[in-house]
PDB file of N, CA and C in Angstrom:
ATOM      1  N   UNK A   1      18.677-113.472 -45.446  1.00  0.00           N
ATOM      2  CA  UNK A   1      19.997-113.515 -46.041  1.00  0.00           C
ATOM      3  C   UNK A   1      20.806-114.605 -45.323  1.00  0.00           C
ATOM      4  N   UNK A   2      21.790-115.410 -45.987  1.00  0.00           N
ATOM      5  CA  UNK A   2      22.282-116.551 -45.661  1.00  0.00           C
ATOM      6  C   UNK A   2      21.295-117.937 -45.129  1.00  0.00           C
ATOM      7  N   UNK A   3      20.521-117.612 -45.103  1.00  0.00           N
ATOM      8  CA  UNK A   3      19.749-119.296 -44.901  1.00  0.00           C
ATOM      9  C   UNK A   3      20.126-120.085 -46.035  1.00  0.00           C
ATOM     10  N   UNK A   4      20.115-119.768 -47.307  1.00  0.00           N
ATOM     11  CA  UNK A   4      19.717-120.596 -48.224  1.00  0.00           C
ATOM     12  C   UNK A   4      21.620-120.719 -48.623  1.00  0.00           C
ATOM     13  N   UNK A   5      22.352-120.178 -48.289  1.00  0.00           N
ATOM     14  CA  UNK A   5      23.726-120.331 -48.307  1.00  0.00           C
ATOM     15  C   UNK A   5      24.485-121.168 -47.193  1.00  0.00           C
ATOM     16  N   UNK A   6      23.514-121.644 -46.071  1.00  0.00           N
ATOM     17  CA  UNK A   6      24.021-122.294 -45.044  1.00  0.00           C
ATOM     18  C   UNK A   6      24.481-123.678 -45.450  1.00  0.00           C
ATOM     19  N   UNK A   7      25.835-124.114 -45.187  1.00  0.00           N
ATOM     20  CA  UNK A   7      26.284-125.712 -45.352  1.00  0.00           C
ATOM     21  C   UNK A   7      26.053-126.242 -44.807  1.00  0.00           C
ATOM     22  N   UNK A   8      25.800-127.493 -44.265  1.00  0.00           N
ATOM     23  CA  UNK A   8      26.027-128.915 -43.802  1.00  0.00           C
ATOM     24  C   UNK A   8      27.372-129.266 -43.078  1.00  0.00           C
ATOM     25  N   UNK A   9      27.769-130.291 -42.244  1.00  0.00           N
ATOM     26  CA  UNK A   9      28.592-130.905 -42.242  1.00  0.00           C
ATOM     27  C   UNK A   9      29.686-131.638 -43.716  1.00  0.00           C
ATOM     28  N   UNK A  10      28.704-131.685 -44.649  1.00  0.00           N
ATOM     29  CA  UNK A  10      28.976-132.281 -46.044  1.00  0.00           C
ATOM     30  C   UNK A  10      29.085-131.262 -47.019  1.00  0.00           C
ATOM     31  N   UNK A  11      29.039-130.569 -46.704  1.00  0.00           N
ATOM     32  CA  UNK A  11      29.227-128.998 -47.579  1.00  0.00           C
ATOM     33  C   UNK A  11      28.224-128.992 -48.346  1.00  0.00           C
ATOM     34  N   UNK A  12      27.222-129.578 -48.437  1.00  0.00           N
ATOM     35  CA  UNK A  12      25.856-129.348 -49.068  1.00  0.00           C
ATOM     36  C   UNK A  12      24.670-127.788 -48.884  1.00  0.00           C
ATOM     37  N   UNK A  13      24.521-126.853 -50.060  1.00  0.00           N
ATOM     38  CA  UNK A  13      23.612-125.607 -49.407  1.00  0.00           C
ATOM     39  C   UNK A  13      22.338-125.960 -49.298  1.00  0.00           C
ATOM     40  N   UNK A  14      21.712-125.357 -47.845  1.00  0.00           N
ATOM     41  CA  UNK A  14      20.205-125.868 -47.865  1.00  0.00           C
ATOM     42  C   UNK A  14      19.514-125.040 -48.812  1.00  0.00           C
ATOM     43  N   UNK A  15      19.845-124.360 -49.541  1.00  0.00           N
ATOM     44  CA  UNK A  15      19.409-124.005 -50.708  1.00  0.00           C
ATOM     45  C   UNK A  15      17.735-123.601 -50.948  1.00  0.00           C
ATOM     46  N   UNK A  16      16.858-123.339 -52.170  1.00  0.00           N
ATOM     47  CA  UNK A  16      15.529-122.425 -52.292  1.00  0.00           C
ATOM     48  C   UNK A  16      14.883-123.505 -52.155  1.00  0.00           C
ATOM     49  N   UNK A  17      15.446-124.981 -52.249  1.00  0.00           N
ATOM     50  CA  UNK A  17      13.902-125.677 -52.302  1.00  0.00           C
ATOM     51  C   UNK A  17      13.889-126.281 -50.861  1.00  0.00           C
ATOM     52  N   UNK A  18      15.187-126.219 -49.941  1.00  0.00           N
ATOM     53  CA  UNK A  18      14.389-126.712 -48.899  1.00  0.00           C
ATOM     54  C   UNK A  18      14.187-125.306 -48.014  1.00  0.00           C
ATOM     55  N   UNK A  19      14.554-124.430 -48.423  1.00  0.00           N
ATOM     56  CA  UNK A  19      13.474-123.391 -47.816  1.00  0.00           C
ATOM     57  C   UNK A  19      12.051-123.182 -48.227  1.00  0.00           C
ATOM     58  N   UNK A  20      11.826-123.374 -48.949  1.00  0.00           N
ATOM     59  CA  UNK A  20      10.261-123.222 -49.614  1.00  0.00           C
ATOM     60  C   UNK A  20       9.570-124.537 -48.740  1.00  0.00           C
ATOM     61  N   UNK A  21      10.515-126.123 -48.434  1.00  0.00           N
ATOM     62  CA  UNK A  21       9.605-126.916 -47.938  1.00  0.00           C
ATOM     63  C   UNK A  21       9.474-127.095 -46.490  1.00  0.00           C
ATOM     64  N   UNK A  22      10.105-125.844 -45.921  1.00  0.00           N
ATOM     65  CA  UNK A  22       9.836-125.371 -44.555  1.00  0.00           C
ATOM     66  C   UNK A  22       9.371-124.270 -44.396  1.00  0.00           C
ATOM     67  N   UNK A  23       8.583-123.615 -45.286  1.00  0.00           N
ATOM     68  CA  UNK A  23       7.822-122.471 -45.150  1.00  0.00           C
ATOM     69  C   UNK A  23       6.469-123.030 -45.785  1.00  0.00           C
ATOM     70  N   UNK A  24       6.257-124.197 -46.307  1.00  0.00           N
ATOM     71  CA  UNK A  24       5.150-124.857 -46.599  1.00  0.00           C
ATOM     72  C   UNK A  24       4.483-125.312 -45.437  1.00  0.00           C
ATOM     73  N   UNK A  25       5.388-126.071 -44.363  1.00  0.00           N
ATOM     74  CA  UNK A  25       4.821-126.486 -42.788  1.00  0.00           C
ATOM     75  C   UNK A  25       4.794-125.777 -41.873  1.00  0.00           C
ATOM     76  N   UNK A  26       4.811-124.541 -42.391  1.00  0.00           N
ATOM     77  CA  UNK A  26       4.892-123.508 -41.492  1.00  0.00           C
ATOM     78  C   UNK A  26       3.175-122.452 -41.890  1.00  0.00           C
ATOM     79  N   UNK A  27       2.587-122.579 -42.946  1.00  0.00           N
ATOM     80  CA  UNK A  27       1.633-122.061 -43.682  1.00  0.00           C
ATOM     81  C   UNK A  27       0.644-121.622 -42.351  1.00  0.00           C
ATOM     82  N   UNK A  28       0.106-120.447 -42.277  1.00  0.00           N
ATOM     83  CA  UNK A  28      -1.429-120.246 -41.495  1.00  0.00           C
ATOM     84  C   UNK A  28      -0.019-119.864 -40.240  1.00  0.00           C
ATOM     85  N   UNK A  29       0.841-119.971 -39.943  1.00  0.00           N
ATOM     86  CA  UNK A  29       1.847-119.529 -38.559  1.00  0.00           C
ATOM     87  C   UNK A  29       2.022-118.055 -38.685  1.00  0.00           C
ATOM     88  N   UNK A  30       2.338-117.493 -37.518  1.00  0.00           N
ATOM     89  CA  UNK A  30       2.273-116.048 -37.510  1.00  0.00           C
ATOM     90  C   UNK A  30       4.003-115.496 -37.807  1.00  0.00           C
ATOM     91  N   UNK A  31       4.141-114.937 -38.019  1.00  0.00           N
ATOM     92  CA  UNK A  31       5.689-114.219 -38.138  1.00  0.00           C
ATOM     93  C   UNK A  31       6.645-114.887 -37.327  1.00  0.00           C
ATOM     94  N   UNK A  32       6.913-114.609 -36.223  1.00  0.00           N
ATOM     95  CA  UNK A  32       7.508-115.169 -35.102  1.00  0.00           C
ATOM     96  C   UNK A  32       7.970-116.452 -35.353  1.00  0.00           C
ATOM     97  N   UNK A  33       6.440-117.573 -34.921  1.00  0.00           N
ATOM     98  CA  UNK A  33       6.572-118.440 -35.311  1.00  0.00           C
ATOM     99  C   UNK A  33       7.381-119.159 -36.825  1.00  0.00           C
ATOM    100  N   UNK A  34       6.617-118.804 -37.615  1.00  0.00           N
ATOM    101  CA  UNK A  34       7.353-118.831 -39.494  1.00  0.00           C
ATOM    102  C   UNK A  34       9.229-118.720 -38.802  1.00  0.00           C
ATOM    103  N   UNK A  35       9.625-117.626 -38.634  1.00  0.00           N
ATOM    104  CA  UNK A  35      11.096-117.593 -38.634  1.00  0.00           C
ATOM    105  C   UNK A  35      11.580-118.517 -37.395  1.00  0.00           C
ATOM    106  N   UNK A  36      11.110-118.974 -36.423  1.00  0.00           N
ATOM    107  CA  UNK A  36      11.455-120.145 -35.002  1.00  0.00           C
ATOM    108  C   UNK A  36      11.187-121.183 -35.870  1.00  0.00           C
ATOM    109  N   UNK A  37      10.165-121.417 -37.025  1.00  0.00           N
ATOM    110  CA  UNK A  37      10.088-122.639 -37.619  1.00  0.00           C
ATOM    111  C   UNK A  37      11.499-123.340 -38.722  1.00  0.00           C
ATOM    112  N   UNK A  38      11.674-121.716 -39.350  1.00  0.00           N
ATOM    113  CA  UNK A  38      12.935-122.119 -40.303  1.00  0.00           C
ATOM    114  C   UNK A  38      14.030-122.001 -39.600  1.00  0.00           C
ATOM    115  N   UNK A  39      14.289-121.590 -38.570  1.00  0.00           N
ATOM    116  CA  UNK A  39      15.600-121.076 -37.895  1.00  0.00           C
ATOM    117  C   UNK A  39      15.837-123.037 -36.773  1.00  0.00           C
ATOM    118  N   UNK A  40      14.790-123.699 -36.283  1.00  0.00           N
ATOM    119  CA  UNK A  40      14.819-124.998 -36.092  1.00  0.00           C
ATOM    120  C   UNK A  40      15.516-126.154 -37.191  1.00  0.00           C
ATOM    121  N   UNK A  41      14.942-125.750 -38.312  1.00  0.00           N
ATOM    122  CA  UNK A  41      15.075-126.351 -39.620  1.00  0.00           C
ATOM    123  C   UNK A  41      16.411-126.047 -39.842  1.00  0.00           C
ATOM    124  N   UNK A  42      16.505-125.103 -40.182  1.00  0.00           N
ATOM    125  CA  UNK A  42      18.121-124.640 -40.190  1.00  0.00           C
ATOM    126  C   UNK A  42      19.070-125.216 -39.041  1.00  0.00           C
ATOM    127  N   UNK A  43      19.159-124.960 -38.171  1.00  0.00           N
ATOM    128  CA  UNK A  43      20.110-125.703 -36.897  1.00  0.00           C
ATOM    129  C   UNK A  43      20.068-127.025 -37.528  1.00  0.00           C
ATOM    130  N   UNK A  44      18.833-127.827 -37.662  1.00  0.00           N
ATOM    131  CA  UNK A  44      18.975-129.165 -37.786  1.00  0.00           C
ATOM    132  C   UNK A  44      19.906-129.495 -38.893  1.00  0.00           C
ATOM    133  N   UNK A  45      19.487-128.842 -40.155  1.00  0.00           N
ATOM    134  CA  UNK A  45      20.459-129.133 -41.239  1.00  0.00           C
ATOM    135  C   UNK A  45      21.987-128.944 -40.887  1.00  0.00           C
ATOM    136  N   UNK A  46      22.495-127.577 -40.630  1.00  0.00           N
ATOM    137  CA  UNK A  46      23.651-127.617 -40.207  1.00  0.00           C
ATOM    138  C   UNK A  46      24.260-128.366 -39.208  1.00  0.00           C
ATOM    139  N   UNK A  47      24.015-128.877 -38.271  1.00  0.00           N
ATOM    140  CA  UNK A  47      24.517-129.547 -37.560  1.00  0.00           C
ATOM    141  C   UNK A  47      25.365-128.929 -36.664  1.00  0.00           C
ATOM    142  N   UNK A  48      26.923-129.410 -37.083  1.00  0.00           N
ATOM    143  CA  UNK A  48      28.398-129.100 -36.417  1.00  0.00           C
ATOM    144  C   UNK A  48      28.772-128.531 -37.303  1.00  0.00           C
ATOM    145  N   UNK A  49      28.289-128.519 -38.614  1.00  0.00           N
ATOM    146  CA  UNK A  49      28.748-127.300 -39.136  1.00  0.00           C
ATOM    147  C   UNK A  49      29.547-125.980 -39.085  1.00  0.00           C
ATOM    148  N   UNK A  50      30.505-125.487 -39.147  1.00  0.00           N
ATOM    149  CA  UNK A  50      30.642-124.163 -38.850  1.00  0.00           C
ATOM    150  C   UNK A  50      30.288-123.473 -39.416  1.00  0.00           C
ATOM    151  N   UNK A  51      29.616-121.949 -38.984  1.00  0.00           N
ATOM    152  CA  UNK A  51      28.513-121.128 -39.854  1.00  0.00           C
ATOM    153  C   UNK A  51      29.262-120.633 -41.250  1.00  0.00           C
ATOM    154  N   UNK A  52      28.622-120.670 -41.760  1.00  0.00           N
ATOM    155  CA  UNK A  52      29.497-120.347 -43.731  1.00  0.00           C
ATOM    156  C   UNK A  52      28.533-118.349 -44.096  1.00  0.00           C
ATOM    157  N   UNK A  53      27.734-118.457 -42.852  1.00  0.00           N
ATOM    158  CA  UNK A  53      27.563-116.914 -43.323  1.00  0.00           C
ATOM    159  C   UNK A  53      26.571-116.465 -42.169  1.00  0.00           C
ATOM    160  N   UNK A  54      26.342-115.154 -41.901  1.00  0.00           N
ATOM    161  CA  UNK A  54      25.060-115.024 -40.990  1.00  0.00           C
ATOM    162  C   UNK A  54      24.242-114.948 -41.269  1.00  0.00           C
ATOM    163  N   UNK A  55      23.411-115.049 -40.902  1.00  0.00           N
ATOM    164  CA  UNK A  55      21.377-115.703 -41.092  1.00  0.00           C
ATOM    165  C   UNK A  55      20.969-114.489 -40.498  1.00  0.00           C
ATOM    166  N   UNK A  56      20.107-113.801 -41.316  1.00  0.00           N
ATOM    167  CA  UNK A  56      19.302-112.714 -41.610  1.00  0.00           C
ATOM    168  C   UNK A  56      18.076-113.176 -41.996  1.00  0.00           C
ATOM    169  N   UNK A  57      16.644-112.941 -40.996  1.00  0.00           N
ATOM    170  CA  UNK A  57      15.707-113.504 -41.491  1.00  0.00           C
ATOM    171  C   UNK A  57      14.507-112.430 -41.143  1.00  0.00           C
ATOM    172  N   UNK A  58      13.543-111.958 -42.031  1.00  0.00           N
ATOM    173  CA  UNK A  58      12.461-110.594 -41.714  1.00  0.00           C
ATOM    174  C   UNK A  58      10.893-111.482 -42.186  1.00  0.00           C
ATOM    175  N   UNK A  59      10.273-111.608 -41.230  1.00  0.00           N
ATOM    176  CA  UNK A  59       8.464-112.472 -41.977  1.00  0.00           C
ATOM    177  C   UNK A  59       7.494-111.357 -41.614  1.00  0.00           C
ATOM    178  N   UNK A  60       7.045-110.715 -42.821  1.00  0.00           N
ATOM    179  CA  UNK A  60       6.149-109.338 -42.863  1.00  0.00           C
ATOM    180  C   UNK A  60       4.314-110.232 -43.187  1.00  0.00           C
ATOM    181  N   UNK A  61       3.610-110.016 -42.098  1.00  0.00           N
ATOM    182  CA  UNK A  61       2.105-109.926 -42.508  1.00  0.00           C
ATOM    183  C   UNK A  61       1.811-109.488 -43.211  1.00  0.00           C
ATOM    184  N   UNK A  62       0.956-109.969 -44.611  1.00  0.00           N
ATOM    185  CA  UNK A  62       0.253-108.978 -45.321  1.00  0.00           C
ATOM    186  C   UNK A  62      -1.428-108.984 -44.896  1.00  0.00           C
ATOM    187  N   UNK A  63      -1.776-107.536 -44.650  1.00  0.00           N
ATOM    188  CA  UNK A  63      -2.956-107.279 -44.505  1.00  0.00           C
ATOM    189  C   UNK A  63      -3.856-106.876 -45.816  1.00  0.00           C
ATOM    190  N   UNK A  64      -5.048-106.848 -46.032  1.00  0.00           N
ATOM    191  CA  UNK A  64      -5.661-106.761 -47.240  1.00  0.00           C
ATOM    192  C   UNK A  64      -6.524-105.503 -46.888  1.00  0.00           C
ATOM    193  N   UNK A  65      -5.956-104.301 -47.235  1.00  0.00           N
ATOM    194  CA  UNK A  65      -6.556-103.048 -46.876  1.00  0.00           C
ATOM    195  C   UNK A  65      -8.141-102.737 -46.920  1.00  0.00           C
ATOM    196  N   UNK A  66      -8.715-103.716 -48.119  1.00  0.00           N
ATOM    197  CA  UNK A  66     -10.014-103.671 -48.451  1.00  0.00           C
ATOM    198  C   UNK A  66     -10.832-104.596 -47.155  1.00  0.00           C
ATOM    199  N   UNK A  67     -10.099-105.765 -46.657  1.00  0.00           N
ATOM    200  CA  UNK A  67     -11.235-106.510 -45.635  1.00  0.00           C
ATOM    201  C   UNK A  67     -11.060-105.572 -44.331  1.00  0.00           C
ATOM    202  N   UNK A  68     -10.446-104.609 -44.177  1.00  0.00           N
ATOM    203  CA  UNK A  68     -10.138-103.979 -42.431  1.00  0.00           C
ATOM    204  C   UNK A  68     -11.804-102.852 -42.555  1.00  0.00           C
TER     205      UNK A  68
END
């Protein structure tokens, strides 16, 4: 919640597609990692920004009950 509502310095939202193209370089990363990857991404975009909302972020493993 709020990532994709976060502004810029320019009031620009980083919006669904550049979240999707930081969860693309993030692919095969474990949870942890995945959210330190977008939460980097994020800082960078915003900048000096002042925060426009709080950042709520949850990355759930899916396991495939049939390969365990």
């Amino acid at each position: 919640d709020g990532v994709t509502e976060a502004h810029d310095p320019d009031d620009n939202l980083f919006c669904e597609h550049r979240l999707e193209a930081v969860l693309c370089t993030q692919a095969g990363r474990g949870s942890r990692e995945l959210v330190g990857g977008v939460t980097e991404a994020l800082k960078g975009f915003v900048g000096t920004a002042p925060p426009s909302d709080d950042i709520t972020m949850l990355a759930l493993r899916w396991l495939d009950a049939a390969a365990l």
